[in-house]
N, C-alpha and C. Protein backbone atom coordinates (compact mmCIF):
# COMPACT_ATOMS: atom_id res chain seq x y z
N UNK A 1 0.83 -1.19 0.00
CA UNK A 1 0.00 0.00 0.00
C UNK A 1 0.86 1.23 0.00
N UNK A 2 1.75 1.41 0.87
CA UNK A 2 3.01 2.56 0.98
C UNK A 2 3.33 2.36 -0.38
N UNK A 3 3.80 1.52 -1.05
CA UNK A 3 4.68 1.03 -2.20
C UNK A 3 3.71 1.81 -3.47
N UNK A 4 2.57 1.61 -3.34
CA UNK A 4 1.49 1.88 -4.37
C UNK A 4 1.28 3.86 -3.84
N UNK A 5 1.67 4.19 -2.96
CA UNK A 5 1.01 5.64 -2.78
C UNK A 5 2.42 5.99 -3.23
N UNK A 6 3.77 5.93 -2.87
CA UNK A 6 4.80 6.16 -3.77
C UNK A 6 4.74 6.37 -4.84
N UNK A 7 4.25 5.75 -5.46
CA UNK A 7 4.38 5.44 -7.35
C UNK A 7 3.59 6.03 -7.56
N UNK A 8 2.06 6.34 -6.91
CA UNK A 8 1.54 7.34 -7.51
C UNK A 8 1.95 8.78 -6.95
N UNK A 9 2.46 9.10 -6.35
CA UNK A 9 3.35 10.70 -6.14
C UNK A 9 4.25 10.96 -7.29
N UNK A 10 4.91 9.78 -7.41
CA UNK A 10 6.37 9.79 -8.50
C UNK A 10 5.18 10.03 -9.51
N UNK A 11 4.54 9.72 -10.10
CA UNK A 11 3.68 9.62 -11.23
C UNK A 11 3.13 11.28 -11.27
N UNK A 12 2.66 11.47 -9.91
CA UNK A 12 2.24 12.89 -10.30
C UNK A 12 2.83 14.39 -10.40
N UNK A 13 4.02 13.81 -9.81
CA UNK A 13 5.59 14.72 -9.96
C UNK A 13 5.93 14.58 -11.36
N UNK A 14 5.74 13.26 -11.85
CA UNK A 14 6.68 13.12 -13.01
C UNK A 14 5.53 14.32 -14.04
N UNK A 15 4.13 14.16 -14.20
CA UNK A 15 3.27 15.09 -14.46
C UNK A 15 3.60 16.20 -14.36
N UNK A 16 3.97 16.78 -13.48
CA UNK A 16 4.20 18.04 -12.97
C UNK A 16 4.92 18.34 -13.61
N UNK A 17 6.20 17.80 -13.76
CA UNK A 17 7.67 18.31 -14.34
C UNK A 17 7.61 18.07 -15.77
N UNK A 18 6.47 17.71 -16.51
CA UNK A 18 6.50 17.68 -17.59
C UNK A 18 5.52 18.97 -18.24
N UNK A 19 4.53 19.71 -17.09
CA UNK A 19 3.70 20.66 -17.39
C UNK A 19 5.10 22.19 -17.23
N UNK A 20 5.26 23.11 -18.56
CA UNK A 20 5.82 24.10 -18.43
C UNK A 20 5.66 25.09 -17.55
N UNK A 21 6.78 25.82 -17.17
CA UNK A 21 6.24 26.85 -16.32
C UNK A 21 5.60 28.20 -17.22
N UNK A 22 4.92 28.41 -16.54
CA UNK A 22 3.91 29.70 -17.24
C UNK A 22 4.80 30.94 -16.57
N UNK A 23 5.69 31.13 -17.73
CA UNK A 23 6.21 32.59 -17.35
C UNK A 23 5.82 33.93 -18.55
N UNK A 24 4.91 33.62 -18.82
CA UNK A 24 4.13 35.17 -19.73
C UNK A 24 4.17 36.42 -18.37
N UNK A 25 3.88 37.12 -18.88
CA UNK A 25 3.74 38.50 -18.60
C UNK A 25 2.86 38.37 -17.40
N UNK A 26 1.34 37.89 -18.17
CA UNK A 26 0.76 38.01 -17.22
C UNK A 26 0.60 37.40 -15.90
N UNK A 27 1.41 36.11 -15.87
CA UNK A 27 1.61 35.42 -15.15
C UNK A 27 3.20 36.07 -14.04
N UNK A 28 3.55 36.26 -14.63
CA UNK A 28 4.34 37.37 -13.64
C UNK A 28 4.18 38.43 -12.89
N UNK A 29 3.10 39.20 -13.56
CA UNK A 29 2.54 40.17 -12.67
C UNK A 29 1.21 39.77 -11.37
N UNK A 30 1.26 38.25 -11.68
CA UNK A 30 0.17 37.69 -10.32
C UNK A 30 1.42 37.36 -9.42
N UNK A 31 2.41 36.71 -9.96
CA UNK A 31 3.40 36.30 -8.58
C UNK A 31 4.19 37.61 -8.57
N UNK A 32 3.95 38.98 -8.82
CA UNK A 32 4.87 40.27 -8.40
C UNK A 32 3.97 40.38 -7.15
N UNK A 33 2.86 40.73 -7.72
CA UNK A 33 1.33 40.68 -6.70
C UNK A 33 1.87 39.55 -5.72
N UNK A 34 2.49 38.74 -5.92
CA UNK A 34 2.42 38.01 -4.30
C UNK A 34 3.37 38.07 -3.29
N UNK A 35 4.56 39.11 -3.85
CA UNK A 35 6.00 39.63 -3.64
C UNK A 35 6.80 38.50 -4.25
N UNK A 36 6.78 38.16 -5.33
CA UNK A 36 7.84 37.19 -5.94
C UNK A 36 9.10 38.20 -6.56
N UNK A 37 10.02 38.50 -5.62
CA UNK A 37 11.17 38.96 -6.40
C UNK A 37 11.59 38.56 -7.88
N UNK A 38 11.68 36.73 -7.89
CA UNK A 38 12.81 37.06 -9.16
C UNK A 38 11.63 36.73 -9.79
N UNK A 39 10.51 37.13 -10.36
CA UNK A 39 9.00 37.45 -11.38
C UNK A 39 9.55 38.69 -11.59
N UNK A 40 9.89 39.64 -10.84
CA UNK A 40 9.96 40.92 -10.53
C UNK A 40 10.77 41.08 -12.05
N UNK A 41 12.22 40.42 -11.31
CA UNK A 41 13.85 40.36 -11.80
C UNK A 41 13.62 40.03 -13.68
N UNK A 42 12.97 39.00 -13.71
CA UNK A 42 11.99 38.65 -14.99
C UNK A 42 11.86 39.85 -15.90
N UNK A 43 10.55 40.28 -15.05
CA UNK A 43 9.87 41.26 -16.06
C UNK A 43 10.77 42.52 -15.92
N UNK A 44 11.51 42.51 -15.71
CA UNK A 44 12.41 43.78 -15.68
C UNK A 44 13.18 43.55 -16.95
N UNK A 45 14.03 42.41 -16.71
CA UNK A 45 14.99 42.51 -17.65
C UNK A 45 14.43 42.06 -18.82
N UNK A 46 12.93 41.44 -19.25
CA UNK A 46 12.30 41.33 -20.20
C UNK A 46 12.16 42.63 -21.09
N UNK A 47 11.70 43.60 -20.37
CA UNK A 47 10.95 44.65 -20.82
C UNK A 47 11.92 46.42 -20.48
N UNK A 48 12.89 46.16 -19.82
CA UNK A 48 13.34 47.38 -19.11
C UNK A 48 14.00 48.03 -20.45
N UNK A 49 14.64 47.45 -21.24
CA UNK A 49 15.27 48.13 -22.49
C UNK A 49 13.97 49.20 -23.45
N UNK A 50 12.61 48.04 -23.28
CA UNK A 50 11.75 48.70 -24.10
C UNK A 50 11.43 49.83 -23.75
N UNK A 51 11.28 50.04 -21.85
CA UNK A 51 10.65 51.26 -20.87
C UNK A 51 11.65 52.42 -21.73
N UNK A 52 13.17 51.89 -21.41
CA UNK A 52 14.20 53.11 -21.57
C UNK A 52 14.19 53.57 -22.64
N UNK A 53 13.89 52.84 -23.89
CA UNK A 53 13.57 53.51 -25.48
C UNK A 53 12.66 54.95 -25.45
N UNK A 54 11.27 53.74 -25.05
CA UNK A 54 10.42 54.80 -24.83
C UNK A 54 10.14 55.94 -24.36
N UNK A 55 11.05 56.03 -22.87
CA UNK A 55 10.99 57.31 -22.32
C UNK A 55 12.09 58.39 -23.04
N UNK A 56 13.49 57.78 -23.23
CA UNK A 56 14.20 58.47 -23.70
C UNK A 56 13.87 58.77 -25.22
N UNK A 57 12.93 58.75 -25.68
CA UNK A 57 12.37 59.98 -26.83
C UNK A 57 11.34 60.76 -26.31
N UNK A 58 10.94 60.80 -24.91
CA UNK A 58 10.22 61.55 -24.43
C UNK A 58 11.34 62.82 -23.50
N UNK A 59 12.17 62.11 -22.99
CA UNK A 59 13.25 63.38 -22.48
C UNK A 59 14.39 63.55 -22.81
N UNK A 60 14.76 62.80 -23.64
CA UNK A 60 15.69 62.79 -24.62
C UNK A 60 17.24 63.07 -23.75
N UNK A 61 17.37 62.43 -22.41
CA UNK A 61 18.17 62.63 -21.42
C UNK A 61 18.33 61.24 -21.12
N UNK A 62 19.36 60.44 -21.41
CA UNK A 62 19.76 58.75 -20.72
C UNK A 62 19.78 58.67 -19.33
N UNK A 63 20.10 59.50 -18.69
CA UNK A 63 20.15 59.47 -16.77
C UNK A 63 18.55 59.92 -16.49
N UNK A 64 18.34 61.07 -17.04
CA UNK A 64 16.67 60.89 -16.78
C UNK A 64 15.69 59.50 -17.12
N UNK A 65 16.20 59.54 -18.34
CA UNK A 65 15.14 57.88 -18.99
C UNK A 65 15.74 56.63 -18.24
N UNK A 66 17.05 56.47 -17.88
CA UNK A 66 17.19 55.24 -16.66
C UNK A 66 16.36 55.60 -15.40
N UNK A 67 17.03 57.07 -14.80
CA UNK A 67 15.83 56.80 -13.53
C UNK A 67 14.19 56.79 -13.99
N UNK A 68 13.45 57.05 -14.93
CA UNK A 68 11.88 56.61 -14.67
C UNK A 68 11.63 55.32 -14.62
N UNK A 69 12.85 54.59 -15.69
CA UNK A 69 12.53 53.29 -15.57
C UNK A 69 12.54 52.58 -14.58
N UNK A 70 13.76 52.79 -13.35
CA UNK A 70 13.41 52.69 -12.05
C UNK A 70 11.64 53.02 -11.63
N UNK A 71 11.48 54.05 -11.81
CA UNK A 71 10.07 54.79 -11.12
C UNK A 71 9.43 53.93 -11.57
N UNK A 72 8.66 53.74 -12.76
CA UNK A 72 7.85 52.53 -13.69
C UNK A 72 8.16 51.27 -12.63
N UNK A 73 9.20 50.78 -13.16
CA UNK A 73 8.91 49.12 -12.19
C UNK A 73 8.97 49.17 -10.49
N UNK A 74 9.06 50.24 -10.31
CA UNK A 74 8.90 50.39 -9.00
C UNK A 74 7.37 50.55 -8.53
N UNK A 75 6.81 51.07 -9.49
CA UNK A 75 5.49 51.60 -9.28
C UNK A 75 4.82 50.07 -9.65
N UNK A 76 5.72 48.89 -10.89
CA UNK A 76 4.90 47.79 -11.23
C UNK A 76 4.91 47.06 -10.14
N UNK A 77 6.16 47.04 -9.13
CA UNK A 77 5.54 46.09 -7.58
C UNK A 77 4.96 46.60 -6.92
N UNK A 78 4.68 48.00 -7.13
CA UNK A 78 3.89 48.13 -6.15
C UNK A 78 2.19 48.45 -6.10
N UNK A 79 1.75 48.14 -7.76
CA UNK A 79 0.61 47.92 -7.93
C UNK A 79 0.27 47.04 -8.87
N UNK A 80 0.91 45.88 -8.92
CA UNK A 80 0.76 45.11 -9.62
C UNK A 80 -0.53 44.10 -9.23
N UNK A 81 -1.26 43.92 -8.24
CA UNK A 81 -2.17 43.59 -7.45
C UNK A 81 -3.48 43.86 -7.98
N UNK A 82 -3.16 45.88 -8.53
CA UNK A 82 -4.24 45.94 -9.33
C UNK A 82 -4.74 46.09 -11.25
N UNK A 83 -3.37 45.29 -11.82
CA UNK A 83 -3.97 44.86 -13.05
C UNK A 83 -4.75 43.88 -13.14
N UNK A 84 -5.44 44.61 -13.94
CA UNK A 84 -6.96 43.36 -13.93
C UNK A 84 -6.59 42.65 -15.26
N UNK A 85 -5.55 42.82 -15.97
CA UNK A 85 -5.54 41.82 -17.47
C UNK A 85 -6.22 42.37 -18.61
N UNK A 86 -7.01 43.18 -18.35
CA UNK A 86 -7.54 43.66 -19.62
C UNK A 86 -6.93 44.00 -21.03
N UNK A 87 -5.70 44.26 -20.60
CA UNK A 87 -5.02 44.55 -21.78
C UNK A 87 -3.34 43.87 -21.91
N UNK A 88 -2.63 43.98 -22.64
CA UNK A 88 -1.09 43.41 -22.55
C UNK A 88 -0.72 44.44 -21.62
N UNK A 89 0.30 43.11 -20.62
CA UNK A 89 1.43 44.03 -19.75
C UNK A 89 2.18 45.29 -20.43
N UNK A 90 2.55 44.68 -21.39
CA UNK A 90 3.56 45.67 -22.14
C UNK A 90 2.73 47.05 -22.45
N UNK A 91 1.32 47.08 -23.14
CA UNK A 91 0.65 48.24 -22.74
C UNK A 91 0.60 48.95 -21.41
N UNK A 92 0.23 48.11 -20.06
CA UNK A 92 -0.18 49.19 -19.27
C UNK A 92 1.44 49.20 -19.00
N UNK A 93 2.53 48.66 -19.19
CA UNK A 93 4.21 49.25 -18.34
C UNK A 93 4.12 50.71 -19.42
N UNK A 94 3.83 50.76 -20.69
CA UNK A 94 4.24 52.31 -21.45
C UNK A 94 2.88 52.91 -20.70
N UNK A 95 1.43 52.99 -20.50
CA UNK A 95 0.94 53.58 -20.47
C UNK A 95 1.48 54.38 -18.42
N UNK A 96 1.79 53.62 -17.74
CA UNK A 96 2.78 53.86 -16.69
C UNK A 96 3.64 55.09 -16.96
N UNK A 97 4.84 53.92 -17.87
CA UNK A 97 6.20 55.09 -18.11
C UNK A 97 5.53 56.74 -18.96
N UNK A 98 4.70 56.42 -20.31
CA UNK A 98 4.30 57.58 -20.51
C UNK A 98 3.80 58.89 -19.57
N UNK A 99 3.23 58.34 -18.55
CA UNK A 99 2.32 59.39 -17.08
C UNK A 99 3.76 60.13 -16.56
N UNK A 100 4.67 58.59 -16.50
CA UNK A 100 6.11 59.70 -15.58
C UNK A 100 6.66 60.45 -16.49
N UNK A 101 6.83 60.53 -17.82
CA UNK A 101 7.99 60.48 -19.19
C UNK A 101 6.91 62.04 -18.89
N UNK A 102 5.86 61.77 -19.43
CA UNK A 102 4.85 63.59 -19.53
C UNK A 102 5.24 64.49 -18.10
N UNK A 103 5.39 64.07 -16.99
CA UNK A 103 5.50 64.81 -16.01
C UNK A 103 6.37 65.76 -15.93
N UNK A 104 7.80 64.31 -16.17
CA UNK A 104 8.95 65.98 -16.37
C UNK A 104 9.16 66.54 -17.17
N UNK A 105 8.35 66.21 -18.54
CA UNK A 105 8.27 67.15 -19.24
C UNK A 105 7.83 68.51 -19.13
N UNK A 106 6.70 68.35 -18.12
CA UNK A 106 5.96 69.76 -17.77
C UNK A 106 6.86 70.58 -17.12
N UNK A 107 8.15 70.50 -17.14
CA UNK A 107 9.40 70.77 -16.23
C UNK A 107 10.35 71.17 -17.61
N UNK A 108 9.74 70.81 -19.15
CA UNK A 108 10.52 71.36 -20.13
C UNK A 108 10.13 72.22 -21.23
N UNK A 109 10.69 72.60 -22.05
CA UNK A 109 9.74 73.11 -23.27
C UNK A 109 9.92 72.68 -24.50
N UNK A 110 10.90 71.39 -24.57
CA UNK A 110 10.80 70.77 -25.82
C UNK A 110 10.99 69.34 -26.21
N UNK A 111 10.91 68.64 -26.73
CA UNK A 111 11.14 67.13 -26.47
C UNK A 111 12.20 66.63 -28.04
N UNK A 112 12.89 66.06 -27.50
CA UNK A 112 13.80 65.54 -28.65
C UNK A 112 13.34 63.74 -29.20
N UNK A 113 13.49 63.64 -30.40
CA UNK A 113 13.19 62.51 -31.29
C UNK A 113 14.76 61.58 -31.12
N UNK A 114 14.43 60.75 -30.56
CA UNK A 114 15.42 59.69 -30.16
C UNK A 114 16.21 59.03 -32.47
N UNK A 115 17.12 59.51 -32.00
CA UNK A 115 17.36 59.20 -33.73
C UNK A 115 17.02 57.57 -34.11
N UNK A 116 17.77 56.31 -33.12
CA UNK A 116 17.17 55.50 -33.41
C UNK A 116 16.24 54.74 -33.84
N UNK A 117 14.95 55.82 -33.66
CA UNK A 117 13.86 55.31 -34.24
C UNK A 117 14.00 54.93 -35.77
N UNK A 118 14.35 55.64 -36.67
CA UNK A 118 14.48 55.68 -38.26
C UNK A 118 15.91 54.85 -38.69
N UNK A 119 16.62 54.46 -37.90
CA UNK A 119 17.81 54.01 -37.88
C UNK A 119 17.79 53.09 -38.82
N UNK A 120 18.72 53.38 -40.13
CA UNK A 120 18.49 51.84 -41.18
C UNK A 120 19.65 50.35 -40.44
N UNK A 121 18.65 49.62 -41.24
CA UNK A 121 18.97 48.47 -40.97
C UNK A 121 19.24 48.03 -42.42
N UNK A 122 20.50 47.91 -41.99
CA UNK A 122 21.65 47.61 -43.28
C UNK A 122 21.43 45.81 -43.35
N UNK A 123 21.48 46.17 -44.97
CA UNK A 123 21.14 44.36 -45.53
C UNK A 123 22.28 43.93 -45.73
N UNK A 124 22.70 42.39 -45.26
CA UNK A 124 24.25 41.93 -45.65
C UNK A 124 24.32 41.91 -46.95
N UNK A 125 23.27 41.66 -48.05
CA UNK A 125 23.24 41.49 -49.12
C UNK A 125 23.69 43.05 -49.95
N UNK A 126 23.35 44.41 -49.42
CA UNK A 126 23.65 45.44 -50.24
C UNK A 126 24.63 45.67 -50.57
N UNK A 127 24.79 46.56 -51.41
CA UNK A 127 26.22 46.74 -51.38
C UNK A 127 26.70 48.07 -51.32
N UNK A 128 28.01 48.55 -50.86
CA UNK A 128 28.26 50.14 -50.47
C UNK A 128 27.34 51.50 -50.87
N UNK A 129 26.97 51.02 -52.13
CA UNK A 129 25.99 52.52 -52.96
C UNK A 129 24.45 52.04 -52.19
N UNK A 130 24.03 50.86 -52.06
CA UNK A 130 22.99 51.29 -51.56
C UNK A 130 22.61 50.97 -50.12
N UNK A 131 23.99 50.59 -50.05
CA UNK A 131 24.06 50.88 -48.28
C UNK A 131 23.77 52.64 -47.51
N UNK A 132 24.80 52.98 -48.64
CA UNK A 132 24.78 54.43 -48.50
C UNK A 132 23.48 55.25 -48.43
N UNK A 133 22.97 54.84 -49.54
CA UNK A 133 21.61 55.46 -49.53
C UNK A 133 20.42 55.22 -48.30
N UNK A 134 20.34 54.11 -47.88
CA UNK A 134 20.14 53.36 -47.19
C UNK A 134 19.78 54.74 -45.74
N UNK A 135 21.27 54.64 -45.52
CA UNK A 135 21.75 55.78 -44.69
C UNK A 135 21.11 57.32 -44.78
N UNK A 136 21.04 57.45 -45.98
CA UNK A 136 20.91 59.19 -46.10
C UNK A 136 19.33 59.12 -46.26
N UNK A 137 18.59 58.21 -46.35
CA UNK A 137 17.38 58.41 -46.13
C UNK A 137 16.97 58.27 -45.22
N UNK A 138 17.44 57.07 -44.14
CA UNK A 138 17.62 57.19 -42.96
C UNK A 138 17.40 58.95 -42.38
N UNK A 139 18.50 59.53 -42.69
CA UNK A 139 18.95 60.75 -41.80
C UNK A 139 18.02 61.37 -41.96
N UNK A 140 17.20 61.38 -43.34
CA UNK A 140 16.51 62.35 -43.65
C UNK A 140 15.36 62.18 -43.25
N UNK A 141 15.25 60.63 -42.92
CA UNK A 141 13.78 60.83 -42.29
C UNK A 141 13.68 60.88 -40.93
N UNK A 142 14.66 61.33 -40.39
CA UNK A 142 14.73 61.24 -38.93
C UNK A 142 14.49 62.89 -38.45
N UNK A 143 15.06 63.48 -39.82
CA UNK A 143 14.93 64.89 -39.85
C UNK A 143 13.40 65.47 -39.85
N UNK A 144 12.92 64.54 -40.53
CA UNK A 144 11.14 64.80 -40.96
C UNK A 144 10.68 64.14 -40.15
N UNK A 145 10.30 63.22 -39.04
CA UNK A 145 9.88 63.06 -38.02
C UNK A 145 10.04 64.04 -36.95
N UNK A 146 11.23 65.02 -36.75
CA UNK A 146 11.28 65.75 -35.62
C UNK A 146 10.37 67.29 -36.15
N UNK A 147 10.01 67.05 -37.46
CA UNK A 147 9.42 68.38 -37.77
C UNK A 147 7.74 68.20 -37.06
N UNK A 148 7.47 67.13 -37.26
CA UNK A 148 6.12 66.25 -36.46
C UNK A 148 5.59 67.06 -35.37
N UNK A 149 4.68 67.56 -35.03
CA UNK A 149 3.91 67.48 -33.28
C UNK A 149 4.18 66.28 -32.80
N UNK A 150 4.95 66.85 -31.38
CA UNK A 150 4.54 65.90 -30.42
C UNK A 150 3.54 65.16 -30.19
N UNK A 151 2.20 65.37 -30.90
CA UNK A 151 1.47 64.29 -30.47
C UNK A 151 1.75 63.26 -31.57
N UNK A 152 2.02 63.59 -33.02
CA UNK A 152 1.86 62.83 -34.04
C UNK A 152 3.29 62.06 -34.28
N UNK A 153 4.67 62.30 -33.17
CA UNK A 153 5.70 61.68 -32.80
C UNK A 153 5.41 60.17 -32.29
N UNK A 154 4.66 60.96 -31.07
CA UNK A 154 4.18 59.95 -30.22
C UNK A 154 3.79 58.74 -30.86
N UNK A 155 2.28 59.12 -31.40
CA UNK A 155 2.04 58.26 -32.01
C UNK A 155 2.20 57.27 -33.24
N UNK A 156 3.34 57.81 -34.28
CA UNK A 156 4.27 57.23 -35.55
C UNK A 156 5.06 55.74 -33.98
N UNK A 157 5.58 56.43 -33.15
CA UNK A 157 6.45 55.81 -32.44
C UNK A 157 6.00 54.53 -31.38
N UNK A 158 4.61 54.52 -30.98
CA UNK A 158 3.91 53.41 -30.61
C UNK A 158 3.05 52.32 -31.81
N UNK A 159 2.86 52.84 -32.80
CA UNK A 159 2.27 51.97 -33.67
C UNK A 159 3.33 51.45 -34.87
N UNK A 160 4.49 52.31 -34.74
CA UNK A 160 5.52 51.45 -36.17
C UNK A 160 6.51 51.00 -35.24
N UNK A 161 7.25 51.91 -33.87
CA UNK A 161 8.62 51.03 -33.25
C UNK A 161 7.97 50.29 -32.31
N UNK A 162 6.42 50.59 -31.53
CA UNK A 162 6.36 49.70 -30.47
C UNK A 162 5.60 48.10 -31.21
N UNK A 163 4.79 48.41 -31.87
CA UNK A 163 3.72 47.85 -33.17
C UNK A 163 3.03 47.81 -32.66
N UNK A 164 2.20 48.74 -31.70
CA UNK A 164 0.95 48.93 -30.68
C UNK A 164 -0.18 48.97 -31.50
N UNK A 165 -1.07 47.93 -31.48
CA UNK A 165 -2.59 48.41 -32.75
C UNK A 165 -3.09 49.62 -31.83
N UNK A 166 -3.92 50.44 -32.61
CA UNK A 166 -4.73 50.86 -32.84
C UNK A 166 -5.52 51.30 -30.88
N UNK A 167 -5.92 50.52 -31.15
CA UNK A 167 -6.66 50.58 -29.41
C UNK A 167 -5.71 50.51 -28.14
N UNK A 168 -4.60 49.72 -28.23
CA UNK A 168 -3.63 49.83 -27.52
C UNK A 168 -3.17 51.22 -27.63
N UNK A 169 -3.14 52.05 -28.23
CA UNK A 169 -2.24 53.19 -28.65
C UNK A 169 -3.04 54.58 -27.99
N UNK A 170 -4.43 54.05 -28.03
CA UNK A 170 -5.60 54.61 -27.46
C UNK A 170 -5.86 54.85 -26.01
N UNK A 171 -5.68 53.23 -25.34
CA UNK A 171 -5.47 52.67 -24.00
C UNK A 171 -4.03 54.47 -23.53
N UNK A 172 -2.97 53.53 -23.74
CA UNK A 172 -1.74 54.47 -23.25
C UNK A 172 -1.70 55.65 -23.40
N UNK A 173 -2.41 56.24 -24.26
CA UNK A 173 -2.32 57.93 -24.51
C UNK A 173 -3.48 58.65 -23.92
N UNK A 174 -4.48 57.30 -23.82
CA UNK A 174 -5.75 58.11 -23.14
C UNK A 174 -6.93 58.81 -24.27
N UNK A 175 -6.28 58.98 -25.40
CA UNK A 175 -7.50 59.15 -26.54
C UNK A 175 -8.19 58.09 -26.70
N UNK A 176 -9.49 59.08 -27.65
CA UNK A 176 -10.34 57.84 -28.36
C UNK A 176 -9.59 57.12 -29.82
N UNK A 177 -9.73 55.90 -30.27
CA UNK A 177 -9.17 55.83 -30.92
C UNK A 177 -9.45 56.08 -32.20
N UNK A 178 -10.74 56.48 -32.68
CA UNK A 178 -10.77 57.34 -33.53
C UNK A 178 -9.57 58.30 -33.97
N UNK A 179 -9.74 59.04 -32.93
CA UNK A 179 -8.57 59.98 -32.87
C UNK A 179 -6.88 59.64 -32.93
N UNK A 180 -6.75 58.85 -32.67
CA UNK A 180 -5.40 58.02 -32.98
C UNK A 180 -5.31 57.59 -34.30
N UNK A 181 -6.45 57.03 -34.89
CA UNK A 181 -6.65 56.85 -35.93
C UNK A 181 -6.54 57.95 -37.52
N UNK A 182 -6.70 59.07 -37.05
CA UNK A 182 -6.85 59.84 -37.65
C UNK A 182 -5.37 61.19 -37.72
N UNK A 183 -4.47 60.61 -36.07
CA UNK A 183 -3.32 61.45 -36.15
C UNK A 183 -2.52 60.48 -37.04
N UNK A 184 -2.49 59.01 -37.00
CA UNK A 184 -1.39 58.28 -37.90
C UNK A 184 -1.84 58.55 -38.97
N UNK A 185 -3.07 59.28 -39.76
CA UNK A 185 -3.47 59.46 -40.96
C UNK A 185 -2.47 60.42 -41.63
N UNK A 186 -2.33 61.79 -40.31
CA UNK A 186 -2.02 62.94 -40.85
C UNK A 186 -0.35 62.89 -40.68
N UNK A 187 -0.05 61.67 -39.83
CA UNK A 187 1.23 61.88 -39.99
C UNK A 187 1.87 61.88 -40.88
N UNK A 188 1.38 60.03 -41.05
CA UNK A 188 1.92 59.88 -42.18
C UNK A 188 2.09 60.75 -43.38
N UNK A 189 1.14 61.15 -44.10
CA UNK A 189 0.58 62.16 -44.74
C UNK A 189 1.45 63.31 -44.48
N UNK A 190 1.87 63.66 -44.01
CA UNK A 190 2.85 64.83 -43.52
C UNK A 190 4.31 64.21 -43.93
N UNK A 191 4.81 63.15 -43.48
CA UNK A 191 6.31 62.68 -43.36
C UNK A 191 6.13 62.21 -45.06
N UNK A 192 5.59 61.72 -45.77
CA UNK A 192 5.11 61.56 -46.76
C UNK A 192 5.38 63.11 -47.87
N UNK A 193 4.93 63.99 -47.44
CA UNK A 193 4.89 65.42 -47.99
C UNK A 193 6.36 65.88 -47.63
N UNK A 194 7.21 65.45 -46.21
CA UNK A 194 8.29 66.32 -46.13
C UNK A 194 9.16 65.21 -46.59
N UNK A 195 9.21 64.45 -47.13
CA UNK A 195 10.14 63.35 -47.49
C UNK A 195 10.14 63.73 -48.89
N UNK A 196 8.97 63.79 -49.49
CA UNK A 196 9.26 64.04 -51.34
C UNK A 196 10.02 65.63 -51.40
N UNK A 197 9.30 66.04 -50.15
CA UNK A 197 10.27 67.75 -50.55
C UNK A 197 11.70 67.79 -50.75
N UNK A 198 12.26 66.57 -49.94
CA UNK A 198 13.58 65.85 -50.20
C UNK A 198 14.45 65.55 -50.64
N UNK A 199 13.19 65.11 -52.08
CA UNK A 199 13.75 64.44 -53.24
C UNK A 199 13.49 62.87 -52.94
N UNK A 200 12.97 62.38 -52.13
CA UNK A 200 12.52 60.65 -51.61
C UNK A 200 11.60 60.49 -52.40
N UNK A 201 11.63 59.20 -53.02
CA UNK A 201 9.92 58.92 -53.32
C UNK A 201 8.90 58.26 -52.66
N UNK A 202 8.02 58.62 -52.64
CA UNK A 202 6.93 58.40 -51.22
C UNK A 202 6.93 57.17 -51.08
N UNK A 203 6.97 55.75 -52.36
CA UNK A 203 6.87 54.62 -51.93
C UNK A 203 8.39 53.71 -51.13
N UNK A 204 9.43 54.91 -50.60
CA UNK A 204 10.95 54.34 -49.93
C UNK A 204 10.22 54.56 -48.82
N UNK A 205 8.96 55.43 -48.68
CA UNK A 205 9.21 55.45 -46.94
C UNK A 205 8.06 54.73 -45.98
């Protein structure tokens, strides 16, 4: 009888160790919620590069955009209890960092366009001439993004570098998404207009 309750433990261990651990997002932010440090340690180093992108085209300062990212996951243990799931982690951590990233802004009067965003990504296959080019359209469109409103920055920068749809983009900024809908219209439409002024043709960009 001992012999038989053995084998079935081993049996249900062996079960066990064959079921994966559930380390998604959201499953990390229930064991942050329960004080699980290394969940914590996890979603940090999962996501902390993305926080620092993001903020640092909002203050365009690397010691400022490291410390919010501190602030952000500091703020994710300490209310992580109350995401209800409704949406991706990765939404509500920017819609977070965005609240701190706007604050000290109200502390500035201008915001700088992180160049990386437009940054080409060189093909092994090209070769020097249109590597080059590659490059100078690059520059140039990095130039025509900073001519942008801040709001229509913003938003080029959550729906093409973060690939935030539509409603997500809505969620974090706090508009309707109509209205989101209608600034990626005019952006585009704009970067489009200052790119051919260029000399680009509208279908490179």
């Amino acid at each position: 009888m001992s012999m038989s309750c053995t084998t079935g433990q081993l049996q249900t261990i062996a079960i066990t160790a064959k079921q994966p651990l559930d380390t998604s997002d959201a499953a990390l932010i229930r064991s942050i919620s329960a004080g699980d440090k290394r969940a914590m340690q996890t979603l940090f180093a999962r996501h902390n590069v993305r926080v620092f992108r993001f903020v640092l085209r909002f203050v365009g300062d690397k010691p400022a955009a490291e410390d919010l990212v501190s602030e952000v996951f500091l703020d994710v243990w300490r209310q992580a209890g109350s995401f209800e799931g409704r949406s991706q982690v990765t939404t509500w951590l920017l819609a977070i960092a965005r609240y701190k990233a706007l604050s000290v802004l109200q502390r500035r009067s201008t915001v700088e366009l992180d160049e990386d965003v437009a940054a080409a990504v060189e093909d092994p296959q090209d070769g020097p001439e249109v590597t080059m080019q590659n490059q100078q359209t690059s520059g140039i469109l990095v130039e025509c993004l900073k001519k942008l409103s801040p709001a229509h920055r913003e938003i080029i920068d959550l729906v093409y570098y973060h690939e935030k749809s539509i409603n997500e983009v809505a969620e974090i900024t706090g508009i309707p998404s109509n209205t989101v809908k209608i600034r990626v219209f005019y952006a585009r439409k704009r970067i489009a207009e200052l790119m051919t002024a260029q000399g680009i043709d509208r279908a490179m960009v």
